[in-house]
PDB file of N, CA and C in Angstrom:
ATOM      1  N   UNK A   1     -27.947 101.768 -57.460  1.00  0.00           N
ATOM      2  CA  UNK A   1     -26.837 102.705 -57.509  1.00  0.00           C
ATOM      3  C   UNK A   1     -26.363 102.913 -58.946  1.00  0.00           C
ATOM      4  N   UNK A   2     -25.753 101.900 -59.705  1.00  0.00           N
ATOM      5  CA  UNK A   2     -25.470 102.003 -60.694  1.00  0.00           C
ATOM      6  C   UNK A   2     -26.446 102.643 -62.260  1.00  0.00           C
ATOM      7  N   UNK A   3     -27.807 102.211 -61.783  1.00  0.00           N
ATOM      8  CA  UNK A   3     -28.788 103.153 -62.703  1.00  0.00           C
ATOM      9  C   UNK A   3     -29.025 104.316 -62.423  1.00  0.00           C
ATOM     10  N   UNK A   4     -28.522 105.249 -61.399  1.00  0.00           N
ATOM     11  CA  UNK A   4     -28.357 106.317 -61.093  1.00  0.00           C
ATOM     12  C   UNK A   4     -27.324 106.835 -61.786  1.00  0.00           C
ATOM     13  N   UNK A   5     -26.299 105.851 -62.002  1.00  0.00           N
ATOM     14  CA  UNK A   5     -25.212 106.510 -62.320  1.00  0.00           C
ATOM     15  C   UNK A   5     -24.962 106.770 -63.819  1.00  0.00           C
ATOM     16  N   UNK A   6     -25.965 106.009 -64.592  1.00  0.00           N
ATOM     17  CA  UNK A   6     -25.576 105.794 -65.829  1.00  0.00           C
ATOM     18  C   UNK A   6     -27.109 106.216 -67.045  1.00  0.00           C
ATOM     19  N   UNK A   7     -27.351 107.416 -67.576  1.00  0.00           N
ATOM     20  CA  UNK A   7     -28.132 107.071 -67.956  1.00  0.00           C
ATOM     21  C   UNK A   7     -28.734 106.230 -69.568  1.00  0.00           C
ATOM     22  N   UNK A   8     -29.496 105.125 -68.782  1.00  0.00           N
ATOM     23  CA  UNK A   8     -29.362 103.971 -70.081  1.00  0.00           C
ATOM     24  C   UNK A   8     -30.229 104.475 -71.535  1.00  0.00           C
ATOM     25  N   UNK A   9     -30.591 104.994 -71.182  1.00  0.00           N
ATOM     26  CA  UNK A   9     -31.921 105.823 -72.421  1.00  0.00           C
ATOM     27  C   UNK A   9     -30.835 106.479 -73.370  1.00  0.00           C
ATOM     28  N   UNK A  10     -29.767 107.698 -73.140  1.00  0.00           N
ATOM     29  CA  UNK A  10     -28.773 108.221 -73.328  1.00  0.00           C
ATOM     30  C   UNK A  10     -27.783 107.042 -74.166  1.00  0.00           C
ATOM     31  N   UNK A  11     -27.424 105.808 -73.384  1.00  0.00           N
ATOM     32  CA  UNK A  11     -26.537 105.469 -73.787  1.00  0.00           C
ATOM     33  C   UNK A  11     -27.336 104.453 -74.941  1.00  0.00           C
ATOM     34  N   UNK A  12     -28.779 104.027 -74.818  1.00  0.00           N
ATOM     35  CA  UNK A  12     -29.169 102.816 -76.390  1.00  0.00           C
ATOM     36  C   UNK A  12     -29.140 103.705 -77.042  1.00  0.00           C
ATOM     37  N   UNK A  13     -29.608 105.100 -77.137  1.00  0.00           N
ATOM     38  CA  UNK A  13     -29.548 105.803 -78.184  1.00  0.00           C
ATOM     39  C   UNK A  13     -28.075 105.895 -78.958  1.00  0.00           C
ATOM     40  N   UNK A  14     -27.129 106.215 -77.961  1.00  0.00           N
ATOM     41  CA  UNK A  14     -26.058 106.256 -78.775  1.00  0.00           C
ATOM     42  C   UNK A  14     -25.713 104.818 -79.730  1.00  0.00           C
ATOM     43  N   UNK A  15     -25.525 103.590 -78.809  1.00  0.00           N
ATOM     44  CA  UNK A  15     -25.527 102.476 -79.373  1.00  0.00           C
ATOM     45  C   UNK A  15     -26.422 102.276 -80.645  1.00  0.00           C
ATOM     46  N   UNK A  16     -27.711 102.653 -80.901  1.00  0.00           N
ATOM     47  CA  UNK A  16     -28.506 102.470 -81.975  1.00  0.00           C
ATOM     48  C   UNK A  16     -27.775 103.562 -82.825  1.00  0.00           C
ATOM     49  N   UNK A  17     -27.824 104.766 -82.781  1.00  0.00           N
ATOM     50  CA  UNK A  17     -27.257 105.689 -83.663  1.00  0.00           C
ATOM     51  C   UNK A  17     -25.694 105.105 -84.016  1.00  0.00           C
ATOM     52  N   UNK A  18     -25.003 104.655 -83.090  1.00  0.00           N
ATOM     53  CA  UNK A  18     -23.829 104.000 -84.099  1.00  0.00           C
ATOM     54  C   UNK A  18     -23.946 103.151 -84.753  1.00  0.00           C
ATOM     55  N   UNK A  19     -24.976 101.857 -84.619  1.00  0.00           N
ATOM     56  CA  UNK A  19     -24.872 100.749 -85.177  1.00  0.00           C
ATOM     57  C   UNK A  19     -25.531 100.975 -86.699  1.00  0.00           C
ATOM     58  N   UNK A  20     -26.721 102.002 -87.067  1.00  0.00           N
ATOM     59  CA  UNK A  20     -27.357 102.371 -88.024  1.00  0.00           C
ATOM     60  C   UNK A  20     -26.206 103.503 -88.785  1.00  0.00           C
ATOM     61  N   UNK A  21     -25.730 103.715 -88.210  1.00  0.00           N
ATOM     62  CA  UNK A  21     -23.915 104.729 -88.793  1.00  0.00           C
ATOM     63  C   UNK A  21     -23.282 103.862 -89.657  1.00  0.00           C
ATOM     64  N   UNK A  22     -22.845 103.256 -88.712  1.00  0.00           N
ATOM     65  CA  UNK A  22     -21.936 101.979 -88.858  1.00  0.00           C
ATOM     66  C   UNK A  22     -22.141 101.200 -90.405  1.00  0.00           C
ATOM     67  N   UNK A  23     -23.419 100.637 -90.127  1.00  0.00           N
ATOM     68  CA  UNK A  23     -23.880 100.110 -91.468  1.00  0.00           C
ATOM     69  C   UNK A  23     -24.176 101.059 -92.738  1.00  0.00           C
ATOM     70  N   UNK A  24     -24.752 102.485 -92.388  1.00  0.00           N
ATOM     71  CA  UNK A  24     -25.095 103.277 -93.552  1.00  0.00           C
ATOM     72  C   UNK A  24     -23.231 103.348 -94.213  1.00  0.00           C
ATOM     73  N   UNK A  25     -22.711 103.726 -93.531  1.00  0.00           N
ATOM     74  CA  UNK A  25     -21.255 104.081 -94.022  1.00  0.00           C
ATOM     75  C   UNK A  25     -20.514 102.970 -94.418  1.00  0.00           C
ATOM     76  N   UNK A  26     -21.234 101.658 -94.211  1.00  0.00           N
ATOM     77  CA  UNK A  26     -19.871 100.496 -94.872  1.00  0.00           C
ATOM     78  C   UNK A  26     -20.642 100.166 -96.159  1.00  0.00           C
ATOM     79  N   UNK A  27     -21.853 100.479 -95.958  1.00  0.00           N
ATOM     80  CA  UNK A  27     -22.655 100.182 -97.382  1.00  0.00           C
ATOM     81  C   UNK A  27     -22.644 100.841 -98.333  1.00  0.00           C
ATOM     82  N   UNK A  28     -22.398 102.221 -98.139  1.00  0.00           N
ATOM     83  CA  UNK A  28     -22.023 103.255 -98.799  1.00  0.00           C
ATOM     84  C   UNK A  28     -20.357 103.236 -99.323  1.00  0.00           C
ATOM     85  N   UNK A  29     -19.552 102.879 -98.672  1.00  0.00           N
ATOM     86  CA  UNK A  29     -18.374 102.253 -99.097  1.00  0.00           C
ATOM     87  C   UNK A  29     -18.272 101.350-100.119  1.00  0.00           C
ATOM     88  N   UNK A  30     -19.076 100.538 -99.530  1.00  0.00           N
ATOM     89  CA  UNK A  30     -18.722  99.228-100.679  1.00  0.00           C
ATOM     90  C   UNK A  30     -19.642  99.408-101.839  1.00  0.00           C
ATOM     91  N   UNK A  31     -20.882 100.251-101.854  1.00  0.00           N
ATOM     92  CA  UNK A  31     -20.767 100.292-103.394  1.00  0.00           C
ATOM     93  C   UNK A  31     -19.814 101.054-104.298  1.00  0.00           C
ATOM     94  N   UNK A  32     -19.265 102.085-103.142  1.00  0.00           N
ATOM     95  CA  UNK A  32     -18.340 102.664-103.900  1.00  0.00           C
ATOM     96  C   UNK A  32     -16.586 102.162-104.142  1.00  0.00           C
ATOM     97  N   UNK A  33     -16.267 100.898-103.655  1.00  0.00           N
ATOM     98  CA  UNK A  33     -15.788  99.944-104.168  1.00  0.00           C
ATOM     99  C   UNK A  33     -16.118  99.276-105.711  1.00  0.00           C
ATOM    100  N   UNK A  34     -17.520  98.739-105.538  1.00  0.00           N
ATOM    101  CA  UNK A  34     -18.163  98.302-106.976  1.00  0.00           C
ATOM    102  C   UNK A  34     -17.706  99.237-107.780  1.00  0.00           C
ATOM    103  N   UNK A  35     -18.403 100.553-107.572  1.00  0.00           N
ATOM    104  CA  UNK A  35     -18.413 101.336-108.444  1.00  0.00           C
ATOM    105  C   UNK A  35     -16.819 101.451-109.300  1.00  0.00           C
ATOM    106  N   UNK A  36     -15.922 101.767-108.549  1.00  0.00           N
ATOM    107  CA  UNK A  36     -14.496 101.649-108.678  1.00  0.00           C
ATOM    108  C   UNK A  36     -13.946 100.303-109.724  1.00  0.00           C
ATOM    109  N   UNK A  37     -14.040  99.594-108.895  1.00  0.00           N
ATOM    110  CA  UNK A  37     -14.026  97.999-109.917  1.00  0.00           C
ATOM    111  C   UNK A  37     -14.663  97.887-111.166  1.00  0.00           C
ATOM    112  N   UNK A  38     -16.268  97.894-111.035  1.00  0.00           N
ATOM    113  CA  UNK A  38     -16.651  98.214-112.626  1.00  0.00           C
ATOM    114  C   UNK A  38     -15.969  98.943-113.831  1.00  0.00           C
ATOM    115  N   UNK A  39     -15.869  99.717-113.028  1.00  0.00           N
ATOM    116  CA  UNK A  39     -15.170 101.361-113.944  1.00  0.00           C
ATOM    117  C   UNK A  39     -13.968 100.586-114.254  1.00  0.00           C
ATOM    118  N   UNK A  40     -13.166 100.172-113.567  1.00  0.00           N
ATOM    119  CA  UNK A  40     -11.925  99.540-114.076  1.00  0.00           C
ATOM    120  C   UNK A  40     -11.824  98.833-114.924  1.00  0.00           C
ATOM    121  N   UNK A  41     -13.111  97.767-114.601  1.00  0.00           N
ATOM    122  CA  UNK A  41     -13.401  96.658-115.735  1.00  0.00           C
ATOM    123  C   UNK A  41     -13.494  96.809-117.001  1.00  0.00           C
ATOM    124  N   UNK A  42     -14.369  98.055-117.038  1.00  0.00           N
ATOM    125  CA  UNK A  42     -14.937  98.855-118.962  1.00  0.00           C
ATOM    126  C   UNK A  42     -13.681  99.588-118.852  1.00  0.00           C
ATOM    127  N   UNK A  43     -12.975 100.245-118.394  1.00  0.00           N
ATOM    128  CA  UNK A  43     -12.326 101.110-118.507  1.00  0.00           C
ATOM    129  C   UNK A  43     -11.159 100.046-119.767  1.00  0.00           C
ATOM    130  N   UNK A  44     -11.179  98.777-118.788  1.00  0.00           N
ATOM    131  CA  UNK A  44      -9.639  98.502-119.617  1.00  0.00           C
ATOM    132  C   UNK A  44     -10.222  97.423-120.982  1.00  0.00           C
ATOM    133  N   UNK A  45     -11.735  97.250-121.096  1.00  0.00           N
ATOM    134  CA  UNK A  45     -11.953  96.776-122.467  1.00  0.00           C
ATOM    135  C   UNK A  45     -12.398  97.673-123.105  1.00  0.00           C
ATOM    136  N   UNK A  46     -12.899  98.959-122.790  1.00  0.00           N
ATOM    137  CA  UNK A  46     -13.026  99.929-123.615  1.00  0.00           C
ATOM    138  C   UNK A  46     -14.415 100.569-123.687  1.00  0.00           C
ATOM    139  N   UNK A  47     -15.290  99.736-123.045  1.00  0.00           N
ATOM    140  CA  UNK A  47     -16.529  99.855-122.916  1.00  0.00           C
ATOM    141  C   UNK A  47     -16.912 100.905-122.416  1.00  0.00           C
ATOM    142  N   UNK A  48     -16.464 102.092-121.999  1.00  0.00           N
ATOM    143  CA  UNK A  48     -16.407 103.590-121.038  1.00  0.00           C
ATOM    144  C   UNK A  48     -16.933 102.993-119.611  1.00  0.00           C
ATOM    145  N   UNK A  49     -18.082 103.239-119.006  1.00  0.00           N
ATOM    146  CA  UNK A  49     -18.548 102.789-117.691  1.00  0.00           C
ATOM    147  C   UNK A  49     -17.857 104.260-116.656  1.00  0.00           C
ATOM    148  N   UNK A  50     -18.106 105.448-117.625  1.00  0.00           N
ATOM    149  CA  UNK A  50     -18.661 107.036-117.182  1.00  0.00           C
ATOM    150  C   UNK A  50     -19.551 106.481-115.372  1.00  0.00           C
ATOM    151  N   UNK A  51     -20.868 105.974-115.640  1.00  0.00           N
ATOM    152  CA  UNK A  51     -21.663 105.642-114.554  1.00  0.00           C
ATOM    153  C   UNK A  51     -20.908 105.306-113.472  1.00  0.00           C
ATOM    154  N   UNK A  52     -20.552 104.287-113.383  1.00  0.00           N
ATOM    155  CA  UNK A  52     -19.411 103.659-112.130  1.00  0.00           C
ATOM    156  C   UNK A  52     -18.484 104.499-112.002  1.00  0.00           C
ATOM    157  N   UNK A  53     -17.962 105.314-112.783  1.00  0.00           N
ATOM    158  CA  UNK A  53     -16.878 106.512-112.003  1.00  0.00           C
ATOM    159  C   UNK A  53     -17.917 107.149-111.385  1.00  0.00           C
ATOM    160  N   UNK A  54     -18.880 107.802-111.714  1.00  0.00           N
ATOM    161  CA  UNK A  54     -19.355 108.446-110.890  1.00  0.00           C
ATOM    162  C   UNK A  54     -19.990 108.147-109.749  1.00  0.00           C
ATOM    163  N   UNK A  55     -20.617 106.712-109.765  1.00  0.00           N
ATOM    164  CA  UNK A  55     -20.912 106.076-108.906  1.00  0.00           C
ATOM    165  C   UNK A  55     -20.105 106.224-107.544  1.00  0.00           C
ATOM    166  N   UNK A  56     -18.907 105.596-107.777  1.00  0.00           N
ATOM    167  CA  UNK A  56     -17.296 105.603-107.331  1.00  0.00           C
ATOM    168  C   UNK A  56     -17.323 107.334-106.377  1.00  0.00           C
ATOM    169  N   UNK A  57     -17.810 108.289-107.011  1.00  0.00           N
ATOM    170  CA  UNK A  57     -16.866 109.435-106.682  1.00  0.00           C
ATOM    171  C   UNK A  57     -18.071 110.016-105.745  1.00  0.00           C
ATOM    172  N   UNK A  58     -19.436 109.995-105.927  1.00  0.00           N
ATOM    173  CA  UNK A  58     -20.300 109.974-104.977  1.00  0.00           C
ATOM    174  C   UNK A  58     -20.400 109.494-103.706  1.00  0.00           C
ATOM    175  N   UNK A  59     -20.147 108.389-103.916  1.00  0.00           N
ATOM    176  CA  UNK A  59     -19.392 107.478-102.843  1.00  0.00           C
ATOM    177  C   UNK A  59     -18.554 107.964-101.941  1.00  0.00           C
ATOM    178  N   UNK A  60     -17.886 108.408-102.359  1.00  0.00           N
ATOM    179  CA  UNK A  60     -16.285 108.677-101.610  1.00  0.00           C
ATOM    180  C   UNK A  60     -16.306 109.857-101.334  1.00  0.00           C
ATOM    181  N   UNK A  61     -17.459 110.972-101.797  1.00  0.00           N
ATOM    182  CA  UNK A  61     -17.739 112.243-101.302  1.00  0.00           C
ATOM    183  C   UNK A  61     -18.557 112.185-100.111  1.00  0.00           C
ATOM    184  N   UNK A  62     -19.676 110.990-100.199  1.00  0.00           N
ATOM    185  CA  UNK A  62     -20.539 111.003 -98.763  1.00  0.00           C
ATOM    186  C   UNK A  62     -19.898 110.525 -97.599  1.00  0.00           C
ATOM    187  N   UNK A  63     -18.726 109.609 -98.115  1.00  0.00           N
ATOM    188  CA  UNK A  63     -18.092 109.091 -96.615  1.00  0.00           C
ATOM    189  C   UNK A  63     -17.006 110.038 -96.490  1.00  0.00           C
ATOM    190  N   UNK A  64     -16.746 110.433 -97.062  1.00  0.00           N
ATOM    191  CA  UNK A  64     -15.810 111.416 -96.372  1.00  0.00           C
ATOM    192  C   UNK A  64     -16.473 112.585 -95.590  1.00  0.00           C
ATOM    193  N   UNK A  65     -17.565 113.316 -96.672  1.00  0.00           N
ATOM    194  CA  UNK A  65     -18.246 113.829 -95.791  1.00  0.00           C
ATOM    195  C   UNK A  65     -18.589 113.737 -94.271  1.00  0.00           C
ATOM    196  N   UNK A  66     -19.354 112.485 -94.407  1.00  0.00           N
ATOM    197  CA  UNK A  66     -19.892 111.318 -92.934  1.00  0.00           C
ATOM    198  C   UNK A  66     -17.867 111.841 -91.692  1.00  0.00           C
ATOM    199  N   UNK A  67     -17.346 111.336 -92.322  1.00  0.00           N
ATOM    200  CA  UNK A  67     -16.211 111.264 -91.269  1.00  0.00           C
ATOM    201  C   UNK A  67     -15.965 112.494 -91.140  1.00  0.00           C
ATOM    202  N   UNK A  68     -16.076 113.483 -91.806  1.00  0.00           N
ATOM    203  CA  UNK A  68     -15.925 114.738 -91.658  1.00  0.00           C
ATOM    204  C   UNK A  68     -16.809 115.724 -90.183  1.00  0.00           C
ATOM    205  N   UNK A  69     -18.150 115.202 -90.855  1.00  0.00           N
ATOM    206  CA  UNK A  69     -19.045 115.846 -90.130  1.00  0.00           C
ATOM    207  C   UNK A  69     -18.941 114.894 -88.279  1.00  0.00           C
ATOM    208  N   UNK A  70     -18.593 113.497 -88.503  1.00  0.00           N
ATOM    209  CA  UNK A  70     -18.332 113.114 -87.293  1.00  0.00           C
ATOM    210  C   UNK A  70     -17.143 113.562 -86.127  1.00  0.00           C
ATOM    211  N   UNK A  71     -15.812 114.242 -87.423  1.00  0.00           N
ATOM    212  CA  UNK A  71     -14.775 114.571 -86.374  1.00  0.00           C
ATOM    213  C   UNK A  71     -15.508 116.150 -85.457  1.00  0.00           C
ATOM    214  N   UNK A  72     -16.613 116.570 -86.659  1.00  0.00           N
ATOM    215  CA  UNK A  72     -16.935 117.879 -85.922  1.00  0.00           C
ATOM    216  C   UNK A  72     -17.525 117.719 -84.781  1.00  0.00           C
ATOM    217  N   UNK A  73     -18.396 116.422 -84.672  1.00  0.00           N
ATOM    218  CA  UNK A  73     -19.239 116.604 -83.726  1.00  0.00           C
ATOM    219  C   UNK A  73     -18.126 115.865 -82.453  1.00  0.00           C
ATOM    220  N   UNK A  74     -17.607 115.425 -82.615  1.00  0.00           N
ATOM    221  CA  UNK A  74     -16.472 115.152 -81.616  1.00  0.00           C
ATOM    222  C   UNK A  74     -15.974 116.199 -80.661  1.00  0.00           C
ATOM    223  N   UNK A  75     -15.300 116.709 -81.781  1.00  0.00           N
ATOM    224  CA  UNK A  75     -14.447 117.695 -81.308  1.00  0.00           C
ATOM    225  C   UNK A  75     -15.475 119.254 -80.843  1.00  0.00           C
ATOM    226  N   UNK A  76     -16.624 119.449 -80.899  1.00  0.00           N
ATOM    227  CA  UNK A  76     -17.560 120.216 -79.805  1.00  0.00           C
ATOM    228  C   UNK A  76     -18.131 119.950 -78.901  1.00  0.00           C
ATOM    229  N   UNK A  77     -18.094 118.556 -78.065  1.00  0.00           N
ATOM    230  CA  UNK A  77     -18.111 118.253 -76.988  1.00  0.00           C
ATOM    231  C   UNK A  77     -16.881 118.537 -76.186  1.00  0.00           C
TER     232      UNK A  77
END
C-alpha cells in the first residue's frame, strides 16, 4: 500500500539533489568566508589582498544567486 502511495525513485532523487545542494552551497560559503577574512587580514597590514575581495564577492554572488534561483523554483510549483 504504502509504495503505491509514495513514489520512492521521485523522492531519492530529491534527497540526493538536496544533499549535493546542501554541500555545494556551504562550501561555496565558506570559502567565501576565507575569502572575507584574508582580505581583512592584508587589508589591515597593508598588504592589499585585491584577490580575496574578490574571492569574497564571487562567493556571495553564487549563493545568493543559488537561493535566488531556489525561491523560483519553489514558488512555480
Amino acid at each position: 500500500m504504502l509504495a503505491t502511495v509514495v513514489d520512492w525513485a521521485a523522492l531519492g532523487k530529491v534527497i540526493l539533489y538536496s544533499f549535493v545542494a546542501t554541500l555545494g552551497v556551504t562550501t561555496v560559503f565558506s570559502f567565501g568566508i576565507v575569502g572575507m577574512t584574508r582580505y581583512d587580514e592584508r587589508r589591515r597590514t597593508g598588504a592589499g589582498g585585491n584577490a580575496y575581495l574578490a574571492l569574497a564577492l564571487v562567493c556571495g554572488l553564487i549563493v545568493t544567486a543559488v537561493v535566488v534561483e531556489a525561491i523560483i523554483i519553489m514558488t512555480k510549483k
